[in-house]
N, C-alpha and C. Protein backbone atom coordinates (compact mmCIF):
# COMPACT_ATOMS: atom_id res chain seq x y z
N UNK A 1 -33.73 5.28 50.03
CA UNK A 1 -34.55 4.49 49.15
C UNK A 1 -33.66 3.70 48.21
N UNK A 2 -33.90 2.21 48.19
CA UNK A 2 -32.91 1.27 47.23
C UNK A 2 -33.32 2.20 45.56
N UNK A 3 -32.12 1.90 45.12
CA UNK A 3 -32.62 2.47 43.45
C UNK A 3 -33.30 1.27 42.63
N UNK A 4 -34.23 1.31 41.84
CA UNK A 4 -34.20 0.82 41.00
C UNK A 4 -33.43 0.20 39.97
N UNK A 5 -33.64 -0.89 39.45
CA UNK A 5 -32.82 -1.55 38.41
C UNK A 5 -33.77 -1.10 37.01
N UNK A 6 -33.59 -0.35 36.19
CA UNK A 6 -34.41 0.13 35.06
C UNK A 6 -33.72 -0.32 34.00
N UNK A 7 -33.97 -1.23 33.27
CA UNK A 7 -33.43 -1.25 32.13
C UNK A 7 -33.68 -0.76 30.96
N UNK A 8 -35.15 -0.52 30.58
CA UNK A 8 -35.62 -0.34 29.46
C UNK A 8 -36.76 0.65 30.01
N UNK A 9 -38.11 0.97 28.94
CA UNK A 9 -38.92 2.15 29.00
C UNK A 9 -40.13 1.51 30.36
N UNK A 10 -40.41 0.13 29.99
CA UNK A 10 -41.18 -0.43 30.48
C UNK A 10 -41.18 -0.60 32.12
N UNK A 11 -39.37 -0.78 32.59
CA UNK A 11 -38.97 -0.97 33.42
C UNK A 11 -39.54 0.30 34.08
N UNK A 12 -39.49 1.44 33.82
CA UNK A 12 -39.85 3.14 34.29
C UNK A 12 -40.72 3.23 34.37
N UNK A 13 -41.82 2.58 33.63
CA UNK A 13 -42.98 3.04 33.64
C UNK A 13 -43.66 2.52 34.90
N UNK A 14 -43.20 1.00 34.48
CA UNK A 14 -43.80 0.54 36.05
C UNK A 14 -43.20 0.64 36.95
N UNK A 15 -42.11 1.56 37.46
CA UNK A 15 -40.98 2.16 38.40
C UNK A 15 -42.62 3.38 39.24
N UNK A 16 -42.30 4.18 37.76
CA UNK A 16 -43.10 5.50 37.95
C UNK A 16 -45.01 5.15 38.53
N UNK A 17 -45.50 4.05 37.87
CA UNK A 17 -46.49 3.64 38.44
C UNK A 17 -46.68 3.05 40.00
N UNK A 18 -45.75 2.53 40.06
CA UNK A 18 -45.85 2.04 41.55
C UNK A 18 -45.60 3.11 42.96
N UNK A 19 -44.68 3.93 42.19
CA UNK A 19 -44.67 5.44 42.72
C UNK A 19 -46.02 6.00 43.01
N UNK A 20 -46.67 6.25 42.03
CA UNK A 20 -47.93 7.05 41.91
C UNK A 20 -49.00 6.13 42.80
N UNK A 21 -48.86 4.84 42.85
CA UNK A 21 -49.59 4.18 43.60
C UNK A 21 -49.44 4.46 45.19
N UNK A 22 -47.99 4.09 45.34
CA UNK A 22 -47.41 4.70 46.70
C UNK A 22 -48.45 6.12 47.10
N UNK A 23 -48.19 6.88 46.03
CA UNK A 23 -48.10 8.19 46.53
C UNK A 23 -49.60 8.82 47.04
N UNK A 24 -50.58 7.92 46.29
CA UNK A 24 -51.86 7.97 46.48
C UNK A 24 -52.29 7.44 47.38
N UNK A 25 -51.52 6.29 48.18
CA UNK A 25 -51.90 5.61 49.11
C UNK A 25 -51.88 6.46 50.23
N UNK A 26 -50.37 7.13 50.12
CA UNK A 26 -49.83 8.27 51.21
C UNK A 26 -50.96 9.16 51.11
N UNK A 27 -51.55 9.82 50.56
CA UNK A 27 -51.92 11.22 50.29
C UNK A 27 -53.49 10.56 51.03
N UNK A 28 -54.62 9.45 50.72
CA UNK A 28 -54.98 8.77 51.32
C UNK A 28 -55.06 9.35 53.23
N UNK A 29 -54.62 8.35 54.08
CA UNK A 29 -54.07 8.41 54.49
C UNK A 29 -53.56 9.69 55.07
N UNK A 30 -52.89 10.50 54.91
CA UNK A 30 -53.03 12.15 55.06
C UNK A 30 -54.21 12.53 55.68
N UNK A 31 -55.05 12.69 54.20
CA UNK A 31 -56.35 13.01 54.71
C UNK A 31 -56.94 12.50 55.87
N UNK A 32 -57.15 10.80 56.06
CA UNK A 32 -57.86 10.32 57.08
C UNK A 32 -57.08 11.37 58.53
N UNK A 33 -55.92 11.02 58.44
CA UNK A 33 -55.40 11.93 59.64
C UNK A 33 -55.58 13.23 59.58
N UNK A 34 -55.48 13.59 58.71
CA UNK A 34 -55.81 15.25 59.26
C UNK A 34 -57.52 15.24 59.73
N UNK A 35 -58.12 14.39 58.74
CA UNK A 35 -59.66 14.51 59.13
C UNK A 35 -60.14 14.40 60.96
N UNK A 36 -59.06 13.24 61.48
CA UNK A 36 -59.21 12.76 62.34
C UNK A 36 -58.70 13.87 63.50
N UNK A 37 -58.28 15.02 62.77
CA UNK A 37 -57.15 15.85 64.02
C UNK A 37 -58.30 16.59 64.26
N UNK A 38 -59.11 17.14 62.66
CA UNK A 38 -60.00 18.26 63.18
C UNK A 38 -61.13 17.66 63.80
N UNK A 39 -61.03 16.47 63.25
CA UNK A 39 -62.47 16.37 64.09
C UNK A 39 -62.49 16.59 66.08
N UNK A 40 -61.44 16.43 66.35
CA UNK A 40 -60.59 16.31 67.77
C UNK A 40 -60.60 17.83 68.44
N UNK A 41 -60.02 18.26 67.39
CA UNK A 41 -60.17 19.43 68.11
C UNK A 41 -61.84 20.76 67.90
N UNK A 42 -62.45 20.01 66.66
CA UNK A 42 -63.85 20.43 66.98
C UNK A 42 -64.20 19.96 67.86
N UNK A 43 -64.15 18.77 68.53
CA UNK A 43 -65.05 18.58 69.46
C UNK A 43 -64.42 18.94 71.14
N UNK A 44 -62.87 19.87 70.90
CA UNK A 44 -62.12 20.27 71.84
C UNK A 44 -62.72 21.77 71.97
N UNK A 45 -63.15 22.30 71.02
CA UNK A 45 -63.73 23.79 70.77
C UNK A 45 -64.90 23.46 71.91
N UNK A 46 -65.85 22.51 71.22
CA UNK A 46 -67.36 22.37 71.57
C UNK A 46 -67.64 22.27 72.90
N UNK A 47 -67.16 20.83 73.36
CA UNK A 47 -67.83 20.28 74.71
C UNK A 47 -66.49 21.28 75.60
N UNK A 48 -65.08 21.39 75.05
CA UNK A 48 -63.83 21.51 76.17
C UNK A 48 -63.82 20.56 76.91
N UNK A 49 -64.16 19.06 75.96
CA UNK A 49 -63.24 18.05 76.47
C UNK A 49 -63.16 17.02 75.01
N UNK A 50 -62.59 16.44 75.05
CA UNK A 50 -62.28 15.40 74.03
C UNK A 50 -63.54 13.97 73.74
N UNK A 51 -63.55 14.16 73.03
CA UNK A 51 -64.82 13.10 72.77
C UNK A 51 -64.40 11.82 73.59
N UNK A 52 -63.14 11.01 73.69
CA UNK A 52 -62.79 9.71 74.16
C UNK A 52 -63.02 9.91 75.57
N UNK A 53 -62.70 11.03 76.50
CA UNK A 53 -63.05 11.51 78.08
C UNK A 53 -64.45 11.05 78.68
N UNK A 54 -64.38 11.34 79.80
CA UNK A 54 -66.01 11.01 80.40
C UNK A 54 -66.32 12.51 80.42
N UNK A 55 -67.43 12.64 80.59
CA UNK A 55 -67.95 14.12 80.55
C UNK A 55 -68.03 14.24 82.45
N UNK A 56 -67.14 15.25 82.35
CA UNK A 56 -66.96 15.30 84.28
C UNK A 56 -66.29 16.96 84.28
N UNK A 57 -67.09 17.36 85.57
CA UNK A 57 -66.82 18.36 86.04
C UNK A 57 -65.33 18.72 86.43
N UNK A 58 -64.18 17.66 86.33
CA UNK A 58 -62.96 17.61 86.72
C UNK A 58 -62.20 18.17 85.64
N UNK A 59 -62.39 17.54 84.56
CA UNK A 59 -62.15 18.40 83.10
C UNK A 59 -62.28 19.67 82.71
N UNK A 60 -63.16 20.42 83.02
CA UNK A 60 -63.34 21.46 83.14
C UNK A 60 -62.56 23.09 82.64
N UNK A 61 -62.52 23.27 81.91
CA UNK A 61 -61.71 24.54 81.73
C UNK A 61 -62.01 25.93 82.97
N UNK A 62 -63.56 25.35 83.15
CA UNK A 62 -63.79 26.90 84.10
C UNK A 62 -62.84 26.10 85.76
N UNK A 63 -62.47 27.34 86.60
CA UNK A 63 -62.28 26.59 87.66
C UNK A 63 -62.97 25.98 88.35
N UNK A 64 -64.08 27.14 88.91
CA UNK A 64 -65.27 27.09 90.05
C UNK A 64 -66.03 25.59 89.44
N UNK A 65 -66.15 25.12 88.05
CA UNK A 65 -66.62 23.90 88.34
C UNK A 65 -65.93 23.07 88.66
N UNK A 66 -64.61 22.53 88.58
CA UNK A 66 -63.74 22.02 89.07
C UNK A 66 -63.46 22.14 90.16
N UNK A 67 -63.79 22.97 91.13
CA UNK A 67 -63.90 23.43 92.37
C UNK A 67 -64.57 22.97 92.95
N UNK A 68 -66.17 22.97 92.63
CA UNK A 68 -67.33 22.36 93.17
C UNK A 68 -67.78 20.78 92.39
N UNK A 69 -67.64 20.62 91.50
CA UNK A 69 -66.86 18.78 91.19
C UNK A 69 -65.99 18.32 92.42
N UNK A 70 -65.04 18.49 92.82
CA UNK A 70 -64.05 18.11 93.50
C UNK A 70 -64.92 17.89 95.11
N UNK A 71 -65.50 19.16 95.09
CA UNK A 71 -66.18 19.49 96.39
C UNK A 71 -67.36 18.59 97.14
């Protein structure tokens, strides 16, 4: 990270503000992604397939439907 040029109090403050802005943006952001992980894998619990998939017997966690899908 380049350093700052701080000369005075003012210089820090708005050093330290733009930080906090950063940091909120990040933290932001965070959330959406983590929101976005669980929601993924709730719906990996639920159906045992991924919401973006087609709903098909090929997917399948059991075999025998994958078996008789195929079949």
């Amino acid at each position: 990270m380049i350093r700052p040029d701080i000369k005075n109090l003012n210089d820090l403050n708005d050093y330290l503000t733009a930080l906090e802005d950063r940091l909120a943006v990040l933290e932001q952001e965070d959330r959406t992604i983590k929101g976005a992980i669980n929601e993924v894998n709730h719906n990996l619990q639920t159906n045992n397939q991924p919401a973006d998939l087609p709903t098909t017997g090929l997917l399948s966690r059991n075999f025998f439907t994958r078996a008789f899908s195929v079949w």
